[in-house]
Protein backbone atom coordinates (compact mmCIF):
# COMPACT_ATOMS: atom_id res chain seq x y z
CA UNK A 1 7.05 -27.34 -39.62
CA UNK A 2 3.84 -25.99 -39.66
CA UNK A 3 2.17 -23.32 -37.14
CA UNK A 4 0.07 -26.10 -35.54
CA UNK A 5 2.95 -27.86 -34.94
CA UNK A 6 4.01 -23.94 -32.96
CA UNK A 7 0.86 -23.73 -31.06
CA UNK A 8 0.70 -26.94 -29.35
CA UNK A 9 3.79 -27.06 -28.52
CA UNK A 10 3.50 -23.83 -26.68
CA UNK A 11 0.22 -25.28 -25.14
CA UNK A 12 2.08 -28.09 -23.88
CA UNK A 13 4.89 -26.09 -22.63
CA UNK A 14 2.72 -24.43 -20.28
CA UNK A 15 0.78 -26.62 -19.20
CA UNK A 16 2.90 -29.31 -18.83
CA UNK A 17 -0.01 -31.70 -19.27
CA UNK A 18 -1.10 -33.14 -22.19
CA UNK A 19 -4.62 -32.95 -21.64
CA UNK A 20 -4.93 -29.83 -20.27
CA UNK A 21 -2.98 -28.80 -23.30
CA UNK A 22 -5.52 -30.42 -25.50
CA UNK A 23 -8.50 -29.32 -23.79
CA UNK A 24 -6.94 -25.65 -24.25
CA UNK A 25 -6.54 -26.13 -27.88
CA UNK A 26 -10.30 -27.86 -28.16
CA UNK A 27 -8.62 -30.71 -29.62
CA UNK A 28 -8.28 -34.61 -29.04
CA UNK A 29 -4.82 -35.51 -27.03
CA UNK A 30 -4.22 -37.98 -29.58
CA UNK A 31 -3.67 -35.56 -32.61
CA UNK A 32 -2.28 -33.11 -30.11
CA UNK A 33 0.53 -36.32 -29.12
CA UNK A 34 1.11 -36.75 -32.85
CA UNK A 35 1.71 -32.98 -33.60
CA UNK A 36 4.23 -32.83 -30.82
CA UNK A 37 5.99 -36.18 -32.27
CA UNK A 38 5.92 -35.10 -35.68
CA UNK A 39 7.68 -31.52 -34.12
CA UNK A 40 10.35 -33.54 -32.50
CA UNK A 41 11.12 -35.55 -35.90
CA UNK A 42 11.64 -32.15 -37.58
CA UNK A 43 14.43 -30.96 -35.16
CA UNK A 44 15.79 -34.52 -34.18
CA UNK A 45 15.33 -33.65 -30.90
CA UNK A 46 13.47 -34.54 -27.81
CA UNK A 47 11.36 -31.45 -26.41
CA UNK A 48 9.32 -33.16 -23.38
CA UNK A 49 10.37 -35.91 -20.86
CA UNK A 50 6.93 -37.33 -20.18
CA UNK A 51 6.07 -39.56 -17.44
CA UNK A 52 3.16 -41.32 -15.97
CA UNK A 53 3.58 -38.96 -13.00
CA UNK A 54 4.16 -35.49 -14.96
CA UNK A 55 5.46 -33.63 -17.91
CA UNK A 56 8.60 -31.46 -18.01
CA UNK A 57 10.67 -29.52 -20.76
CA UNK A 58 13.85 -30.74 -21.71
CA UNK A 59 16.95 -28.67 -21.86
CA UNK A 60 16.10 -28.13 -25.56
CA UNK A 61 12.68 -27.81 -25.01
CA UNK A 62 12.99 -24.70 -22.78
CA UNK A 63 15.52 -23.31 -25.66
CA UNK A 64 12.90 -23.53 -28.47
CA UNK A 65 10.37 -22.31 -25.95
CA UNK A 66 12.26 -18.81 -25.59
CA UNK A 67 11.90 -18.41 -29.32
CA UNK A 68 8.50 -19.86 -30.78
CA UNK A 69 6.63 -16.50 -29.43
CA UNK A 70 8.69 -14.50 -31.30
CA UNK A 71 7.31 -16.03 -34.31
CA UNK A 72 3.79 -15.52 -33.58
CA UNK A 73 5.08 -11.56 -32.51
CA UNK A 74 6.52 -11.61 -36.18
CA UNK A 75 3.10 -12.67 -37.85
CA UNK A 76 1.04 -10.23 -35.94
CA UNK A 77 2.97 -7.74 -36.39
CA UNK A 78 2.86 -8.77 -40.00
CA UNK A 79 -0.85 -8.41 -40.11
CA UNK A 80 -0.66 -5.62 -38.16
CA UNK A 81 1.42 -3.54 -40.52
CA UNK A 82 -0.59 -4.61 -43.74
CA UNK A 83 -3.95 -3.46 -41.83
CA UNK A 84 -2.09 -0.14 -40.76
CA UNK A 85 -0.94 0.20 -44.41
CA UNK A 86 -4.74 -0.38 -45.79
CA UNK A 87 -5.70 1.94 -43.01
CA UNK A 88 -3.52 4.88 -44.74
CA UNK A 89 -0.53 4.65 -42.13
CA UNK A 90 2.87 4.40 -44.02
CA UNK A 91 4.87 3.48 -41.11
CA UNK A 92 4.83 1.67 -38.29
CA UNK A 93 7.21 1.94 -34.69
CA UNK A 94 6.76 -0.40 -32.12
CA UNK A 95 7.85 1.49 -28.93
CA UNK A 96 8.26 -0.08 -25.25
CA UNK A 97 6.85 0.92 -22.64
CA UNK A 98 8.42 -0.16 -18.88
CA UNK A 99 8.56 1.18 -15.35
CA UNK A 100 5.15 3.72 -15.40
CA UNK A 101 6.65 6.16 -17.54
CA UNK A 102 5.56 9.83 -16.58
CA UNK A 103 2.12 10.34 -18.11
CA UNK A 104 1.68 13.99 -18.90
CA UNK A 105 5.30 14.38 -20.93
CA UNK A 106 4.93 10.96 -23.09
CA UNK A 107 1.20 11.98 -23.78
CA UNK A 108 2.17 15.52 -24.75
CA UNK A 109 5.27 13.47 -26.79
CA UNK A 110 2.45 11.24 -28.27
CA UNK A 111 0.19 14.40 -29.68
CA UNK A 112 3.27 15.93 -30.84
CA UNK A 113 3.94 12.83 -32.95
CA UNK A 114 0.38 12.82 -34.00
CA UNK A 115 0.39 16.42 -35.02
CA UNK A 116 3.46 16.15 -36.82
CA UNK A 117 3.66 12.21 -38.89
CA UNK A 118 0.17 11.52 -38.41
CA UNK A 119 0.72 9.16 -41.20
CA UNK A 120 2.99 7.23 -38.73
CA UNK A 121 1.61 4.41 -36.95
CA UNK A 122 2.90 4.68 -33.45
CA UNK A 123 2.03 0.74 -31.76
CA UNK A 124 2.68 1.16 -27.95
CA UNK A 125 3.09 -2.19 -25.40
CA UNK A 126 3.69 -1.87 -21.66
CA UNK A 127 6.78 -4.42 -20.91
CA UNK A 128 8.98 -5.59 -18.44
CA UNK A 129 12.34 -3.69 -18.60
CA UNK A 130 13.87 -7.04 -19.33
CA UNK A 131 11.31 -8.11 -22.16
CA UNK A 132 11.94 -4.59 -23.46
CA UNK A 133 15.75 -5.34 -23.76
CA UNK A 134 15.23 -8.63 -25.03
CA UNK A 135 12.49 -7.33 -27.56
CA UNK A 136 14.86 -4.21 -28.89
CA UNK A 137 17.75 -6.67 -29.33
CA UNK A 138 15.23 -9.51 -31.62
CA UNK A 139 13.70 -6.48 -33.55
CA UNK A 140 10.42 -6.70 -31.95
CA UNK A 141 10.28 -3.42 -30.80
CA UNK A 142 11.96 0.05 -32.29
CA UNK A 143 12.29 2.29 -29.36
CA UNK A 144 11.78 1.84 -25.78
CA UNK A 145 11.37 4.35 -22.80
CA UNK A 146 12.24 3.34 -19.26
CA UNK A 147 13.74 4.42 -15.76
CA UNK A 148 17.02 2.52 -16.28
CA UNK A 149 19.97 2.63 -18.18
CA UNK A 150 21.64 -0.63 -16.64
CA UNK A 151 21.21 -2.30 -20.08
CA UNK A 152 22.88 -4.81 -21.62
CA UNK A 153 25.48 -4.94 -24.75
CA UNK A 154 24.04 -3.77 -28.01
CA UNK A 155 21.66 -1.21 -26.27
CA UNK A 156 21.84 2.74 -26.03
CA UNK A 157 20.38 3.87 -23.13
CA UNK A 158 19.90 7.92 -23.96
CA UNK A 159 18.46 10.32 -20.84
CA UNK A 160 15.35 12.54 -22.38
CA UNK A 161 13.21 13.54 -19.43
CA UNK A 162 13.93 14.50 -16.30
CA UNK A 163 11.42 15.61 -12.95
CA UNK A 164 12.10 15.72 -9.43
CA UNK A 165 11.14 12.79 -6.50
CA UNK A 166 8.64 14.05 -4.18
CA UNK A 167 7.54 12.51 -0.34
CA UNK A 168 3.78 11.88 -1.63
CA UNK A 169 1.85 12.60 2.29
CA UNK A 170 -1.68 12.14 2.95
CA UNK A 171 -3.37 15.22 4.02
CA UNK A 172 -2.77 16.19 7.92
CA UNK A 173 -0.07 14.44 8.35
CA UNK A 174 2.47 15.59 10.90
CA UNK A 175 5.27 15.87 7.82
CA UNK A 176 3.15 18.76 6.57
CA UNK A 177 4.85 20.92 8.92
CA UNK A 178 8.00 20.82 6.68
CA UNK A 179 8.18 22.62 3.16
CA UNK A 180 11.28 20.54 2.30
CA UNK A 181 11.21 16.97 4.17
CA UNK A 182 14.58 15.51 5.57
CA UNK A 183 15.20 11.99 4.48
CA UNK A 184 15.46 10.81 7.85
CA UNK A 185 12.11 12.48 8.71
CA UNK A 186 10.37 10.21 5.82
CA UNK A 187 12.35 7.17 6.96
CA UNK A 188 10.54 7.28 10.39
CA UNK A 189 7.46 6.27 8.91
CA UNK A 190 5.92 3.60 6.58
CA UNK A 191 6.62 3.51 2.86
CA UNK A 192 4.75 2.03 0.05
CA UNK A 193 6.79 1.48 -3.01
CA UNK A 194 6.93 0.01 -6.77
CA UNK A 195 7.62 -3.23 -7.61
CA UNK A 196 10.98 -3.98 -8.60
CA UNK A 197 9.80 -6.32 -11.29
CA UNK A 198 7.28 -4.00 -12.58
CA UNK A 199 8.66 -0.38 -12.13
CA UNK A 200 12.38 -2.12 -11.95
CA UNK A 201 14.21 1.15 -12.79
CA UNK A 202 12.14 3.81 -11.12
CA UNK A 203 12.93 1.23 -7.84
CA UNK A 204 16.69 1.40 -8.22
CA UNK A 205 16.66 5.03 -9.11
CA UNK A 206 14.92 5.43 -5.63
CA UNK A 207 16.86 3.11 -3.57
CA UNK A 208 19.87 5.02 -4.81
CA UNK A 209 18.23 7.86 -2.88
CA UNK A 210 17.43 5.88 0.17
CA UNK A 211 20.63 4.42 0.35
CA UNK A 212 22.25 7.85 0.75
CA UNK A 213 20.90 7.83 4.86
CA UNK A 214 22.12 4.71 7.03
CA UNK A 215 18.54 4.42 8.06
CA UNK A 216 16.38 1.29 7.27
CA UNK A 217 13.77 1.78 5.38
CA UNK A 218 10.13 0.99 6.41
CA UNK A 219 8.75 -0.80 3.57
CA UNK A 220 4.93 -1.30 4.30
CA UNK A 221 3.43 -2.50 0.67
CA UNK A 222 5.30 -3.02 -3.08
CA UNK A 223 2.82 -2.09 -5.46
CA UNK A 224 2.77 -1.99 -9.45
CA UNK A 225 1.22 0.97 -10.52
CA UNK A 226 1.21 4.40 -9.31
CA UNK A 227 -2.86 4.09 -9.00
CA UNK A 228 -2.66 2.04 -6.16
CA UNK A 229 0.29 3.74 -4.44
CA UNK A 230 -1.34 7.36 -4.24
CA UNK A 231 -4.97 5.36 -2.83
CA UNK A 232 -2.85 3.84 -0.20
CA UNK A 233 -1.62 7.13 0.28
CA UNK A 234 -4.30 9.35 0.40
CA UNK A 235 -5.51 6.47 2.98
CA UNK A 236 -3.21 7.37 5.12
CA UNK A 237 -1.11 3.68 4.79
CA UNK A 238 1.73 5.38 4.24
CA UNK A 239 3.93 7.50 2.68
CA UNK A 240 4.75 7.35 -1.17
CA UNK A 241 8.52 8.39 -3.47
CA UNK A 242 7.13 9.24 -7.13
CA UNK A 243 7.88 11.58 -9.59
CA UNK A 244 5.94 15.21 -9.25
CA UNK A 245 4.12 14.58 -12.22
CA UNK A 246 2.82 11.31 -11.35
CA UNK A 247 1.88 13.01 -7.81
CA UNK A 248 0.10 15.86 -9.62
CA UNK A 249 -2.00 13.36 -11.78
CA UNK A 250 -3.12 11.17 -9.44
CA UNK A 251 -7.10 10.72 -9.31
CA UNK A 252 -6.86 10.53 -5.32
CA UNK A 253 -7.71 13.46 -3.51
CA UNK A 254 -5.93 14.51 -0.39
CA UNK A 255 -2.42 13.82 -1.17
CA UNK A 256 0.03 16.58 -0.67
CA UNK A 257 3.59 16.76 -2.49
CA UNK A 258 6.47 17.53 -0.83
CA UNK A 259 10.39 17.85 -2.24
CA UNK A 260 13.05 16.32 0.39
CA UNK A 261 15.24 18.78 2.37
CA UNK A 262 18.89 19.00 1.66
CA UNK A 263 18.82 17.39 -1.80
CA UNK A 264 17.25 17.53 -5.16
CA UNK A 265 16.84 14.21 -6.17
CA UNK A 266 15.68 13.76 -10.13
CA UNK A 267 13.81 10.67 -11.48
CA UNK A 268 15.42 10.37 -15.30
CA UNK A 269 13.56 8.75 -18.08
CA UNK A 270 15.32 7.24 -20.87
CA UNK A 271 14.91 6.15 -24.54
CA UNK A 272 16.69 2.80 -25.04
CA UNK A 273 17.21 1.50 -28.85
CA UNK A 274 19.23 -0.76 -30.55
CA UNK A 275 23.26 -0.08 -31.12
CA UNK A 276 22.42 0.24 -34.79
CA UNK A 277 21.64 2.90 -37.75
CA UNK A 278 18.27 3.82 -36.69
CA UNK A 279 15.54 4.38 -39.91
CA UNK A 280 14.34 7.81 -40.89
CA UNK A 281 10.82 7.19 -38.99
CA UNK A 282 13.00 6.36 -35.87
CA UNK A 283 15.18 9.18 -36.36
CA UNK A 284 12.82 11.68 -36.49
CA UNK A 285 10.89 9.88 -33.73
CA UNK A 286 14.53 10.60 -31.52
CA UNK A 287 14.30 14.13 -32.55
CA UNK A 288 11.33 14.87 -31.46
CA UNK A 289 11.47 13.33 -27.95
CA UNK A 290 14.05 16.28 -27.37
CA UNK A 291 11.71 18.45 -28.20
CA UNK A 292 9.20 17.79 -25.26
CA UNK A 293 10.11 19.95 -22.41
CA UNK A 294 8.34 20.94 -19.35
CA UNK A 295 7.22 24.39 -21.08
CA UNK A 296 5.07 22.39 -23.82
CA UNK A 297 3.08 19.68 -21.42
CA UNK A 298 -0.09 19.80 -21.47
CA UNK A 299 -0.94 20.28 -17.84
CA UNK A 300 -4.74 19.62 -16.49
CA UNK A 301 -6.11 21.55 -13.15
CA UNK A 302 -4.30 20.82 -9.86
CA UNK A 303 -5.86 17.72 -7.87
CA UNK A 304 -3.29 17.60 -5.15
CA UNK A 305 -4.32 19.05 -1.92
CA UNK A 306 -2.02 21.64 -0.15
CA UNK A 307 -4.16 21.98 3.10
CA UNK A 308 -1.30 21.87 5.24
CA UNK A 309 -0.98 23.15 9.04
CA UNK A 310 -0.10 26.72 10.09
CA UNK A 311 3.44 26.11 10.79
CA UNK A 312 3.75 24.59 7.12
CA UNK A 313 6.46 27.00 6.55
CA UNK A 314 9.17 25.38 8.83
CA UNK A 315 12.36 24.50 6.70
């Protein structure tokens, strides 16, 4: 089995075309036909069912097609460490990122790192929480951070960072007349929240929160990335649940950040890693996430307007 034989089969499984496949792979579909054929002689088994109508993985098929990236993760990350080690790095961890983790506490983790191992390569990739799982149980990745510890078997799920959920409210908005905003005041109006693919434990950790007032929410937009909730916000679309931090770094203007009444809801972060001895890179890597607390972030100037109305102060 040869990597050829790897990459058009995994052109092929996407497409599910032949000559599309071929076309992607600037190749003839004859040679492309025979590389597949040759593949399925290897494993003695069949990995397409093709028809003069279409082209579909068999059961087997969609099996080897969960694995083959993993071996072209494996080679780059092969490369990758040999260039890092020519580069004067001698050590590499492979960290996960998933569900917008809290940018002015991981960067302030990230110089600490720096400032400390600079000899330690630190390779960061923004994930799904369930690609993170999957990667930290197949060794692609070291460490992982997320908003979830609903993992599965074989994963530690450790709470690090914590910072509190705040109502994000455009400026002169009628809610600006509370300091601390009852839950039923926010439910009244429109919500925009994250995806629960792409920020899937910051969502549950937030529905837990909603769930706590038999009150439907309002759910006007599901967005991705905090970016595009605080412009809908400051746009007056409607209202936003993020961490503080994330409020307080926005680059929109006009947003103000308000705590909910009654309650002190937290969003946690945590480090997920295998269920095994962790290296001495990783373990000092662990160490130090501790060590990042809200007295050492580097903070930059207040964006966030607090223009608010003059009875502001009601409770």
């Amino acid at each position: 089995m040869e990597l050829r034989h790897l990459r058009c089969f995994i052109a092929v499984a996407e497409e599910l075309h032949f000559a599309r496949a071929a076309e992607r792979l600037h190749i003839e579909q004859s040679p492309l036909s025979r590389a597949i054929k040759e593949l399925e002689e290897e494993l003695d088994v069949q990995l397409f069912v093709r028809t003069t109508r279409n082209t579909r993985l068999t059961r087997a098929g969609e099996l080897f097609r969960e694995h083959v990236p993993r071996v072209f993760t494996a080679l780059q990350q092969a490369r990758d460490s040999v260039k890092a080690a020519a580069n004067g790095f001698n050590g590499v961890l492979r960290v996960a990122l998933s569900d917008g983790i809290t940018p002015p506490r991981f960067s302030s983790f990230l110089a600490l790192c720096r400032q400390e191992e600079p000899e330690i390569e630190i390779r960061l990739s923004e994930v799904p929480l369930a690609e993170q799982i999957k990667g930290l149980h197949h060794d692609i990745y070291d460490v992982g951070f997320s908003r979830s510890n609903e993992v599965a078997d074989g994963i530690i799920a450790e709470s690090v960072w914590e910072e509190p959920l705040m109502v994000a409210i455009p400026a002169r908005h009628p809610l600006l007349t509370y300091k601390r905003i009852p839950l039923e005041e926010v439910l009244r109006y429109p919500l925009v929240l994250g995806d629960p693919q792409a920020c899937e434990g910051c969502v549950r950790q937030i529905e837990r929160v909603l769930r706590q007032v038999d009150q439907e929410p309002l759910i006007a937009e599901r967005v991705a990335s905090i970016d595009l909730m605080m412009t809908l916000v400051s746009a007056g679309f409607a209202l936003g649940l993020a961490g503080e931090s994330q409020i307080a770094f926005s680059r929109e203007l006009d947003i103000v950040a308000r705590p909910l009444a009654g309650q002190h809801p937290m969003l946690t972060t945590y480090l997920l890693r295998a269920d095994r001895d962790p290296s001495e890179n990783l373990t000092r890597f662990i160490k130090r996430v501790g060590a990042v607390t809200s007295s050492n972030i580097r903070t930059k100037p207040d964006r966030v307007s607090h223009a608010a109305s003059p009875e502001e102060m009601k409770s």
